[in-house]
N, C-alpha and C. Protein backbone atom coordinates (compact mmCIF):
# COMPACT_ATOMS: atom_id res chain seq x y z
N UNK A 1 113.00 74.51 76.54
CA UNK A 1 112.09 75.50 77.09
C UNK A 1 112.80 76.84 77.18
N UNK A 2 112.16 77.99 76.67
CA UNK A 2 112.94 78.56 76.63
C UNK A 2 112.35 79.80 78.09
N UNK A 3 113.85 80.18 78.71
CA UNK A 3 113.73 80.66 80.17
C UNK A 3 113.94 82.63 80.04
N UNK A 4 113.56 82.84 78.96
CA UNK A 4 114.06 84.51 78.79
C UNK A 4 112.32 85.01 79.13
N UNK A 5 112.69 86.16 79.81
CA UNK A 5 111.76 86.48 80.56
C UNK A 5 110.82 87.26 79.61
N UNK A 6 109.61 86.89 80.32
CA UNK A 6 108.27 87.09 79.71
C UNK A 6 108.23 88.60 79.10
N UNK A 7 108.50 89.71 80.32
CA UNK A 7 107.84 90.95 80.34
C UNK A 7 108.78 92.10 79.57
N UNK A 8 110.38 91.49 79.96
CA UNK A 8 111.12 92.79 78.94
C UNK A 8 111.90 91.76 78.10
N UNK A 9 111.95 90.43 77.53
CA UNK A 9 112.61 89.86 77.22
C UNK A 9 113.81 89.57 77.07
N UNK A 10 114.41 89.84 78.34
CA UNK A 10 115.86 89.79 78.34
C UNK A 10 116.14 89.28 79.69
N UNK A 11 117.20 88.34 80.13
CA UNK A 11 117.74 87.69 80.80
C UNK A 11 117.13 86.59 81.47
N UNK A 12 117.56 85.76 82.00
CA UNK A 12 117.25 84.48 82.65
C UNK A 12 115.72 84.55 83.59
N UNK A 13 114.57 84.26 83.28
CA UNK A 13 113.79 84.47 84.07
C UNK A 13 113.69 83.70 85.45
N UNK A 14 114.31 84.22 86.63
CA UNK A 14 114.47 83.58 87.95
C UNK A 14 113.96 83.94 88.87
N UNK A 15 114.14 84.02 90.38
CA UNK A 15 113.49 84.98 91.23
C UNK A 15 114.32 86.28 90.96
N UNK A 16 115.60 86.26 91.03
CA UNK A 16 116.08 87.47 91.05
C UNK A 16 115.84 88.94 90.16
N UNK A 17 115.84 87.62 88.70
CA UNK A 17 115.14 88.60 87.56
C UNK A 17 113.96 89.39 87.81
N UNK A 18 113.23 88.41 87.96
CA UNK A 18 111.74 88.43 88.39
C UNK A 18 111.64 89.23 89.14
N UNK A 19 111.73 89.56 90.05
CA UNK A 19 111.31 90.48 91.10
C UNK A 19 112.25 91.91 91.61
N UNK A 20 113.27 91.38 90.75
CA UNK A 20 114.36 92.78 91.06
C UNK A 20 115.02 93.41 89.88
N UNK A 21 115.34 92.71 88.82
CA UNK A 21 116.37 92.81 87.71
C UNK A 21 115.69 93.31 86.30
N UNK A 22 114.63 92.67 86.34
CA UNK A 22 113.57 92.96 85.42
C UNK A 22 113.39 94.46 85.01
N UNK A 23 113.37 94.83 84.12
CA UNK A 23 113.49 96.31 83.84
C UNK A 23 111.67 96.85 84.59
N UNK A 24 110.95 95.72 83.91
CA UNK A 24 109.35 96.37 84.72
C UNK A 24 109.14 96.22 86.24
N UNK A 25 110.15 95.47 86.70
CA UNK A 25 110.09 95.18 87.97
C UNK A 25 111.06 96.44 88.45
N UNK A 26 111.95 97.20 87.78
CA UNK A 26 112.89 97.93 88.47
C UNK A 26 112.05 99.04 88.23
N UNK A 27 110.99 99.63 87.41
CA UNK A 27 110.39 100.76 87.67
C UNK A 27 109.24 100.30 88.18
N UNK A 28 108.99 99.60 89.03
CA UNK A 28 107.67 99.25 90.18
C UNK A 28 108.63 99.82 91.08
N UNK A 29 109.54 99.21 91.69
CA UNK A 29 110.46 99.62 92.56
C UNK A 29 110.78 101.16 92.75
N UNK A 30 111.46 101.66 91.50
CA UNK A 30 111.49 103.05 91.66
C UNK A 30 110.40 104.04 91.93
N UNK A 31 109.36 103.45 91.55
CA UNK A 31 108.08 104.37 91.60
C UNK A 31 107.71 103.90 93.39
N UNK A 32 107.78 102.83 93.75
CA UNK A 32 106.99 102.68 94.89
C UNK A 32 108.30 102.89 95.97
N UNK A 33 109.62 103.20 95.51
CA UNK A 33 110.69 103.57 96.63
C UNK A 33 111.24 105.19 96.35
N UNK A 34 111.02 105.60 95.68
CA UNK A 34 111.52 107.14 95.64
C UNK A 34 111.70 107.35 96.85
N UNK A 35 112.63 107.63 97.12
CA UNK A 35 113.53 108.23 98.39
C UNK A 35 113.58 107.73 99.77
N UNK A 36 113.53 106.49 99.61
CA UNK A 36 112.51 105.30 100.90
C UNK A 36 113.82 104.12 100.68
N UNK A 37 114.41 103.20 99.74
CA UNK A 37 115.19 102.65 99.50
C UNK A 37 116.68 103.09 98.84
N UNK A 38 117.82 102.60 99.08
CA UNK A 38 118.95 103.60 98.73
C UNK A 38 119.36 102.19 97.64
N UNK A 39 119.60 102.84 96.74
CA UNK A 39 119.69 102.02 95.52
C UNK A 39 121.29 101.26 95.98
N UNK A 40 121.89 101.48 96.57
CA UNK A 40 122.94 100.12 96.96
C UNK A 40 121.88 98.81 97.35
N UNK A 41 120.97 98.95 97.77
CA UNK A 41 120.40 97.39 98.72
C UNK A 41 119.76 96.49 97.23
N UNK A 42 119.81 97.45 96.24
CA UNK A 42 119.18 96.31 95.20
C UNK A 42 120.46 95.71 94.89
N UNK A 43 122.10 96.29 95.01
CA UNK A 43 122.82 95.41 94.69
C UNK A 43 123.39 94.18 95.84
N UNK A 44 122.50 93.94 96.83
CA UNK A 44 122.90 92.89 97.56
C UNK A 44 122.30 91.27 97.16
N UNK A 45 123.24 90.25 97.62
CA UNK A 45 122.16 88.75 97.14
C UNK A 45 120.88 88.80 97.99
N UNK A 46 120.34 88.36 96.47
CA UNK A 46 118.82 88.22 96.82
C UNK A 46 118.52 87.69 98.41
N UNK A 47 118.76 86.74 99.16
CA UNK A 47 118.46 86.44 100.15
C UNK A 47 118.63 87.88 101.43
N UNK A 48 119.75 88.17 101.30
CA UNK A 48 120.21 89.19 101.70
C UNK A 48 119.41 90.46 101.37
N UNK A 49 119.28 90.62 100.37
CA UNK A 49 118.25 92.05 99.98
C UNK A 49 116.42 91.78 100.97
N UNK A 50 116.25 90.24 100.28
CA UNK A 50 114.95 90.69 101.07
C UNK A 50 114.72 90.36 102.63
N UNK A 51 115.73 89.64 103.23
CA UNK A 51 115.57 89.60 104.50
C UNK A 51 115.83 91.06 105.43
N UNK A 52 116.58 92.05 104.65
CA UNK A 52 117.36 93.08 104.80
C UNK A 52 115.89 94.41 105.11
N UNK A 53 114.82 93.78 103.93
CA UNK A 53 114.01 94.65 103.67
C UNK A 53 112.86 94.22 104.29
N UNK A 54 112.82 92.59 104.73
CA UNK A 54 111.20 92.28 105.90
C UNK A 54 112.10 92.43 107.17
N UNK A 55 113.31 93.14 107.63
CA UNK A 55 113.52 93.14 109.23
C UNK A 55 113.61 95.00 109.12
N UNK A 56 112.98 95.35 108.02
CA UNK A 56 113.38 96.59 108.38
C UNK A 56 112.10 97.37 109.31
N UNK A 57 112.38 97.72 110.00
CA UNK A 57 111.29 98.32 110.84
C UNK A 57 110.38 100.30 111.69
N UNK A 58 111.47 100.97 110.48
CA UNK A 58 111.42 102.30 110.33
C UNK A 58 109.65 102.59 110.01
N UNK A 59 109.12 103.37 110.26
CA UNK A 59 107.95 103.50 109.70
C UNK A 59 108.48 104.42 107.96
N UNK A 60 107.50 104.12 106.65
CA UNK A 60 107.70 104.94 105.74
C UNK A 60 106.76 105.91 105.20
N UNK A 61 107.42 107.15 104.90
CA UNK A 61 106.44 107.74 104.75
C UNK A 61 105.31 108.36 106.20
N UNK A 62 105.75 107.98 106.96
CA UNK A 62 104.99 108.41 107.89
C UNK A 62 103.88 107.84 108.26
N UNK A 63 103.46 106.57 108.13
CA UNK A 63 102.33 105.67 107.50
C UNK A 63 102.78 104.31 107.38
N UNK A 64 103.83 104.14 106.66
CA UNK A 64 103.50 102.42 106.27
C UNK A 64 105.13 101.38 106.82
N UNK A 65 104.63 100.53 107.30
CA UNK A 65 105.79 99.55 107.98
C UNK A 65 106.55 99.49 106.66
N UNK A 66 107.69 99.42 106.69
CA UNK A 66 108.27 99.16 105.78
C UNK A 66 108.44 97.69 105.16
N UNK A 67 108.43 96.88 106.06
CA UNK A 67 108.44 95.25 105.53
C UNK A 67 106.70 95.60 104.85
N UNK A 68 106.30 95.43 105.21
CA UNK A 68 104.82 95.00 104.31
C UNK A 68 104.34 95.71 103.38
N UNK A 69 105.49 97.15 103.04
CA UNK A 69 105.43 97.98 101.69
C UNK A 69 106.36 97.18 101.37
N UNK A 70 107.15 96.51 101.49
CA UNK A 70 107.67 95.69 100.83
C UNK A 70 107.10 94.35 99.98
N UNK A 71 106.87 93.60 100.98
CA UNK A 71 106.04 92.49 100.73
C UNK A 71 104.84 92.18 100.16
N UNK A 72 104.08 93.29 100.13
CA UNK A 72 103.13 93.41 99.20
C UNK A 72 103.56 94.06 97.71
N UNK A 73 104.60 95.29 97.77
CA UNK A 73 105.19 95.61 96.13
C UNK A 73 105.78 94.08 96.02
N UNK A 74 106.55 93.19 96.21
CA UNK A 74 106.89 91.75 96.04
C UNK A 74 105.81 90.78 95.43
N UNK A 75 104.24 91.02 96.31
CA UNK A 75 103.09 90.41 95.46
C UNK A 75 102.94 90.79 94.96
N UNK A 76 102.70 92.27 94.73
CA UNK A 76 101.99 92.48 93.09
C UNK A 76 102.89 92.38 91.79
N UNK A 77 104.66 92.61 92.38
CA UNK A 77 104.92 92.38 91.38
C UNK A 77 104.88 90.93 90.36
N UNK A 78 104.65 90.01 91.53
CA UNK A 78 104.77 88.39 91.04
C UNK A 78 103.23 88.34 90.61
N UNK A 79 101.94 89.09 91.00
CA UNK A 79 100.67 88.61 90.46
C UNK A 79 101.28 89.28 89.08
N UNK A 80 101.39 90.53 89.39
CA UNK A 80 101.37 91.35 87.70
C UNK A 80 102.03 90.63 86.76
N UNK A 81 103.22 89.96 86.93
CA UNK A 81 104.29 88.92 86.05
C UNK A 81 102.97 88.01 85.82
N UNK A 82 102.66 87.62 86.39
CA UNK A 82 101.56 86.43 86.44
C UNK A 82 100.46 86.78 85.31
N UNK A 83 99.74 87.53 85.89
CA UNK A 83 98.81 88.15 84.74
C UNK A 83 98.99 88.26 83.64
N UNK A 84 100.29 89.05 83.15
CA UNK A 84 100.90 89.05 82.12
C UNK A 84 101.24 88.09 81.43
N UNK A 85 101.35 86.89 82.02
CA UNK A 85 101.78 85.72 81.13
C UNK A 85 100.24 84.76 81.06
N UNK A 86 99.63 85.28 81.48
CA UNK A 86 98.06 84.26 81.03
C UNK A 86 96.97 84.94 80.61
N UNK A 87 97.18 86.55 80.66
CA UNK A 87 96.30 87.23 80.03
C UNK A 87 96.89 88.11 78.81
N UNK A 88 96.76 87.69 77.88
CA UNK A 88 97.28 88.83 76.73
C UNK A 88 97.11 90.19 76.50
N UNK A 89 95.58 90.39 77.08
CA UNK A 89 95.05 91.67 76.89
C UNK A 89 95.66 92.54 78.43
N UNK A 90 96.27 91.89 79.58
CA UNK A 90 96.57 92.55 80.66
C UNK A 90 97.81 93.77 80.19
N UNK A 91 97.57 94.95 80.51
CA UNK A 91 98.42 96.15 80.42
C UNK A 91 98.47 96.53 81.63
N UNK A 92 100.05 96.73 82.02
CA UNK A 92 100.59 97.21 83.62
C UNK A 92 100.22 98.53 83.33
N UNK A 93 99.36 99.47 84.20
CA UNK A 93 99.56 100.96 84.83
C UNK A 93 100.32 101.61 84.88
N UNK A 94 100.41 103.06 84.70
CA UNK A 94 101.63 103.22 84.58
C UNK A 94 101.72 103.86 86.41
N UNK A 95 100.67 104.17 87.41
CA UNK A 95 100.75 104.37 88.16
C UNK A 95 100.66 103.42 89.53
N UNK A 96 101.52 102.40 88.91
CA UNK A 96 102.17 101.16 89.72
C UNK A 96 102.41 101.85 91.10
N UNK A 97 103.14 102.34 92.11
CA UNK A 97 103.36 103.05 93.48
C UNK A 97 101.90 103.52 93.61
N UNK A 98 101.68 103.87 93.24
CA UNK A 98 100.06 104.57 94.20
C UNK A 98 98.74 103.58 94.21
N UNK A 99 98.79 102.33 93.11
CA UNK A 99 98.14 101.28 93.62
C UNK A 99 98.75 100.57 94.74
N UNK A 100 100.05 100.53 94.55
CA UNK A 100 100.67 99.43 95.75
C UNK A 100 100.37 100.59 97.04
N UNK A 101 100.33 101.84 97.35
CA UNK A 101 100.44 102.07 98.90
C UNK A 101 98.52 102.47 99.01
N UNK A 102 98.01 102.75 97.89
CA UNK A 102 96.41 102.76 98.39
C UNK A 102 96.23 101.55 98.99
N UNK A 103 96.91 99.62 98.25
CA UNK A 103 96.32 98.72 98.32
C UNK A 103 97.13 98.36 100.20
N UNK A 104 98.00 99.23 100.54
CA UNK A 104 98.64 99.12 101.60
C UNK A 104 97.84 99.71 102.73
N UNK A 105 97.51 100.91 102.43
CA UNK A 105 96.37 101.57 103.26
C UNK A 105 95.60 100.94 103.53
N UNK A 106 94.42 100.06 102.62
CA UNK A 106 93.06 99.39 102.65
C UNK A 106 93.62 98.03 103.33
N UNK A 107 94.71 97.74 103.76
CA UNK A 107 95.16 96.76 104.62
C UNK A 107 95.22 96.74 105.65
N UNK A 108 95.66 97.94 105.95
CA UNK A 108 96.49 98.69 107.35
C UNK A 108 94.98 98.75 107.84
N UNK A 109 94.05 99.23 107.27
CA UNK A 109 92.60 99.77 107.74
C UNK A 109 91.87 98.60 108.31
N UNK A 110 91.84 97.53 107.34
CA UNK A 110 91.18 96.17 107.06
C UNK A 110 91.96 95.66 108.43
N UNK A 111 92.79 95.79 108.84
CA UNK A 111 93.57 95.02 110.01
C UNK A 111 94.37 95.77 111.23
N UNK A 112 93.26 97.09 111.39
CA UNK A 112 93.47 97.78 112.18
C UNK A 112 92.77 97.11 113.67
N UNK A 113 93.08 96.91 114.63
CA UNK A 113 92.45 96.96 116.32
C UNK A 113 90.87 97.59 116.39
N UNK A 114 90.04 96.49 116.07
CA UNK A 114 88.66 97.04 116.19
C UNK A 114 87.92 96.30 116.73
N UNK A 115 87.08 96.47 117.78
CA UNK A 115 85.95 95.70 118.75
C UNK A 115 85.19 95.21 118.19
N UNK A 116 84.88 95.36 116.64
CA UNK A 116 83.66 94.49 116.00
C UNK A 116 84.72 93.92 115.24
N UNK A 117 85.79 93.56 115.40
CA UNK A 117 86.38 92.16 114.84
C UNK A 117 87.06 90.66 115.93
N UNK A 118 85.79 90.13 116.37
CA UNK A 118 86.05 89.35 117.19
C UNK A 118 86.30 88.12 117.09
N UNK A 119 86.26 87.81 115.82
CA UNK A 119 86.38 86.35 114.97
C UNK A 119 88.00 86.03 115.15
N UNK A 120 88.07 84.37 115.42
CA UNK A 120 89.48 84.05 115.68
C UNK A 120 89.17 83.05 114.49
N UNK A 121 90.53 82.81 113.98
CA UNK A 121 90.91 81.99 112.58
C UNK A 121 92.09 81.12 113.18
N UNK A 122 91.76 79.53 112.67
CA UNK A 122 93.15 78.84 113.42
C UNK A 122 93.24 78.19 111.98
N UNK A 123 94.87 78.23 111.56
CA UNK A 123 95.19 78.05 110.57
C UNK A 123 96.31 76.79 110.61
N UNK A 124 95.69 74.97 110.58
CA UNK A 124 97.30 74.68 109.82
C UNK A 124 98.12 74.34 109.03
N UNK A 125 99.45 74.74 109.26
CA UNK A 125 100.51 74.89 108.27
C UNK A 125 101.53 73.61 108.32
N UNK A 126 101.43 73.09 107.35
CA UNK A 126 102.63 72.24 107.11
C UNK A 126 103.94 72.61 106.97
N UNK A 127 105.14 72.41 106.70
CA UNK A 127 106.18 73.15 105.69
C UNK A 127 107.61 72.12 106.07
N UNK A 128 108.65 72.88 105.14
CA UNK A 128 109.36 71.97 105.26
C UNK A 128 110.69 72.97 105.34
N UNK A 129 111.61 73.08 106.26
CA UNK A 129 112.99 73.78 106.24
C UNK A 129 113.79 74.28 104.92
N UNK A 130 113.96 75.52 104.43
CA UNK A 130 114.71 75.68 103.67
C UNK A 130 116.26 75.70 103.82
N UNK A 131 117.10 75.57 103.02
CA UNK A 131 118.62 75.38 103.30
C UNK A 131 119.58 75.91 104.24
N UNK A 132 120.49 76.08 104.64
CA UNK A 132 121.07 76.68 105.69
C UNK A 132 121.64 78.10 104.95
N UNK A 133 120.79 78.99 105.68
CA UNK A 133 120.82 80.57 105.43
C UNK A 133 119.94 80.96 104.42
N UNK A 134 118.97 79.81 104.17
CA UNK A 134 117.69 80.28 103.48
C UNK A 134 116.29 80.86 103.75
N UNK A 135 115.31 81.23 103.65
CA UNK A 135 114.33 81.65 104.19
C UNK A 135 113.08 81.13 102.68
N UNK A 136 112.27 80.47 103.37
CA UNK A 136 111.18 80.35 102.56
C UNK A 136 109.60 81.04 102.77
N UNK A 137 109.07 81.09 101.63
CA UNK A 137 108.02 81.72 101.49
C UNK A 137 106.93 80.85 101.24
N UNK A 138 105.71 80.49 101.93
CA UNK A 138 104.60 79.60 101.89
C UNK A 138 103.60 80.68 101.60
N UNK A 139 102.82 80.28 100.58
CA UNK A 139 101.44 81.08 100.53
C UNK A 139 100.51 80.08 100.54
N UNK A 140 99.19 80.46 100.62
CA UNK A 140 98.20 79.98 100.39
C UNK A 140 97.07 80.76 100.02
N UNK A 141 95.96 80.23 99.29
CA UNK A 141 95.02 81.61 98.67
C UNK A 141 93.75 80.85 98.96
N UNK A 142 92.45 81.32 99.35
CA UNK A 142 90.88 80.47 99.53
C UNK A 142 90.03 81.39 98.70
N UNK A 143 89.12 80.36 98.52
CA UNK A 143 88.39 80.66 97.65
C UNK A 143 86.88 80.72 98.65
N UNK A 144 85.92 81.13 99.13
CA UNK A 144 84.55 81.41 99.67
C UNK A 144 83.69 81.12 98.54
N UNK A 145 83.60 80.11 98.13
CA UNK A 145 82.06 79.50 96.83
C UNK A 145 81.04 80.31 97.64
N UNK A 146 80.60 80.32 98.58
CA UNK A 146 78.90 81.11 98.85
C UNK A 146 78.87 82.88 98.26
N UNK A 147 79.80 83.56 99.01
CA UNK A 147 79.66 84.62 98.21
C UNK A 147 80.44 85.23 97.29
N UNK A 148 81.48 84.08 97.13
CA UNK A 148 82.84 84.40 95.72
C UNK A 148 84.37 85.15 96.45
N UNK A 149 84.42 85.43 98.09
CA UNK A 149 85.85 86.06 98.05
C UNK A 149 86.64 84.92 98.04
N UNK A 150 88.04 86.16 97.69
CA UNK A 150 89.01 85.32 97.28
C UNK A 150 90.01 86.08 98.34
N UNK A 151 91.09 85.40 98.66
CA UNK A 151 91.75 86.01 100.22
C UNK A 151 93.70 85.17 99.94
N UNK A 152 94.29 85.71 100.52
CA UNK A 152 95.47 85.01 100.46
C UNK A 152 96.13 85.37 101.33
N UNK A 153 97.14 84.33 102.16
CA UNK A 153 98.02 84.29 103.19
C UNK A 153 99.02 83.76 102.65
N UNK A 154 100.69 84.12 103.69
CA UNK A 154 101.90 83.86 103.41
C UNK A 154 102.37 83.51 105.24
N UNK A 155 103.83 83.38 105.20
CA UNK A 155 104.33 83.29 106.12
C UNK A 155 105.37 83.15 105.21
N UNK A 156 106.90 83.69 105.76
CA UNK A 156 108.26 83.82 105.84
C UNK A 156 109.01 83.44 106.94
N UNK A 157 109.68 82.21 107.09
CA UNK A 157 110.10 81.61 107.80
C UNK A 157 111.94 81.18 107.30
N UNK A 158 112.97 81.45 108.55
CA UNK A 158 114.63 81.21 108.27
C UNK A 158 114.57 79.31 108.00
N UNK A 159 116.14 79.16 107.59
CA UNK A 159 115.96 77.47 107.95
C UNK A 159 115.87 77.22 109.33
N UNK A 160 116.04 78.16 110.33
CA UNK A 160 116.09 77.67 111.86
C UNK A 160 114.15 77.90 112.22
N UNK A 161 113.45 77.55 111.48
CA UNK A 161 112.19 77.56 111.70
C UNK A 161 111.30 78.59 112.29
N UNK A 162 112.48 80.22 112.26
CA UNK A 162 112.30 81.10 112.89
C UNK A 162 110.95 82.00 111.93
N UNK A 163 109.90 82.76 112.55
CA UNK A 163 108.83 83.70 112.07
C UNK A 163 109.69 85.00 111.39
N UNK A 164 110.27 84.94 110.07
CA UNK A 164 110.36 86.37 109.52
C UNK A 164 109.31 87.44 109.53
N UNK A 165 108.31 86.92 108.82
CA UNK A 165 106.90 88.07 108.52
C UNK A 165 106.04 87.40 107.71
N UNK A 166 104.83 88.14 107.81
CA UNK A 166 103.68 87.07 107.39
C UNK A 166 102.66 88.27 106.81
N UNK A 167 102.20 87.79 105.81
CA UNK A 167 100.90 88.48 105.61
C UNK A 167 99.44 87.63 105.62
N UNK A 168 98.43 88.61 105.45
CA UNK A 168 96.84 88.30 105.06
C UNK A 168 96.29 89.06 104.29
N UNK A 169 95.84 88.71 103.24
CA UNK A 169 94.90 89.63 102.38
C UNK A 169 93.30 89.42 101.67
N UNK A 170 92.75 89.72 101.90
CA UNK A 170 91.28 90.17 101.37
C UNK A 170 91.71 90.79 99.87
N UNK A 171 90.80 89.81 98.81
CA UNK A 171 91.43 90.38 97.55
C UNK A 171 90.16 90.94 97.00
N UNK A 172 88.54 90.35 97.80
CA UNK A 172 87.75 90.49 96.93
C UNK A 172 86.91 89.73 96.70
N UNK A 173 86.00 90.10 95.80
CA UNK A 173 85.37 88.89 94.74
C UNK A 173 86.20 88.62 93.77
N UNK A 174 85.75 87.20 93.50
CA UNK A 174 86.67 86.62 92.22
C UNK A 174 86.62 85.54 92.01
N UNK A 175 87.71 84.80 91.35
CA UNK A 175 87.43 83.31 90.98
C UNK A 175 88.56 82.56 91.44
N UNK A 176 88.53 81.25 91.07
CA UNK A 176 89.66 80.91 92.06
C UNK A 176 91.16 80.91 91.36
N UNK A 177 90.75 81.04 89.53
CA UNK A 177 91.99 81.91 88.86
C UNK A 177 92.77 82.78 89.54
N UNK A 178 91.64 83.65 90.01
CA UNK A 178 91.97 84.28 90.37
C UNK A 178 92.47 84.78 91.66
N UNK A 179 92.58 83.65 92.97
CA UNK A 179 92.80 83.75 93.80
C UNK A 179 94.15 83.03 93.60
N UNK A 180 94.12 82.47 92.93
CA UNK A 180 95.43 81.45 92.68
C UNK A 180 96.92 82.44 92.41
N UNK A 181 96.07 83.60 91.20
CA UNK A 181 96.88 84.59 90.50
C UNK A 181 97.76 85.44 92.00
């Protein structure tokens, strides 16, 4: 099987590649960190880089938590990898950063403190400990058959079973391809 990566064809396709090393993944990054990330933290181990970057807690930009401009450039970069490898006709944007902080905004908004959101959601989670000094990532994505949304949740959790950071997202209408994606 061969493991050379999909999108620039060069090196081991892993997480690290994948999401950091990747030449299309390193200009998502540059475009959505201009002057926000100091290019030493991409040379730390991966575990280290992203725990480094969901405890960071500066506001950016004046506007956006910094873990969840994180964590969401992290999803799109893994849907976009994704896409790319099951859709042929999919072409990345070249204005990658300004989808990721519009799609950050319509979050921030979507899950802002509002009196007509009174609905409680109880969610449970199975999981299982990752290694000592590891941190794992659980997602899950639903699908709504009556009117077609498609929605996805995470949680980031240490091996000491500790809450790193978590998201929720509203993706839409769609299919369950596509919720999966």
């Amino acid at each position: 099987m061969d493991t050379t990566c999909f999108r620039c064809k060069e090196g081991c396709e892993n997480f690290n590649h994948v999401l950091i090393e990747c030449s299309v993944s390193l200009k998502i990054w540059e475009d959505i960190c201009k002057g926000i990330i100091k290019t030493g933290h991409f040379n730390l181990e991966w575990c280290d880089w992203m725990l480094h970057n969901l405890r960071c807690n500066a506001m950016v930009i004046g506007r956006f938590p910094p873990y969840l401009l994180f964590a969401v450039t992290m999803w799109f970069i893994w849907k976009w990898r994704c896409k790319s490898v099951f859709d042929t006709n999919f072409k990345l944007l070249v204005c990658t950063g300004k989808i990721i902080t519009n799609f950050v905004d319509e979050w921030l908004k979507a899950n802002s403190d509002s009196e007509s959101k009174n609905e409680v959601t109880f969610f449970l989670i199975a999981r299982s400990s990752p290694e000592t000094e590891w941190a794992k990532l659980n997602v899950d994505e639903n699908l709504n058959l009556e009117p077609g949304t498609i929605s996805a949740r995470g949680v980031i959790r240490n091996h000491k079973k500790k809450w790193i950071g978590g998201f929720a997202l509203n993706r839409g209408i769609g299919s369950i391809i596509e919720a999966e994606l």
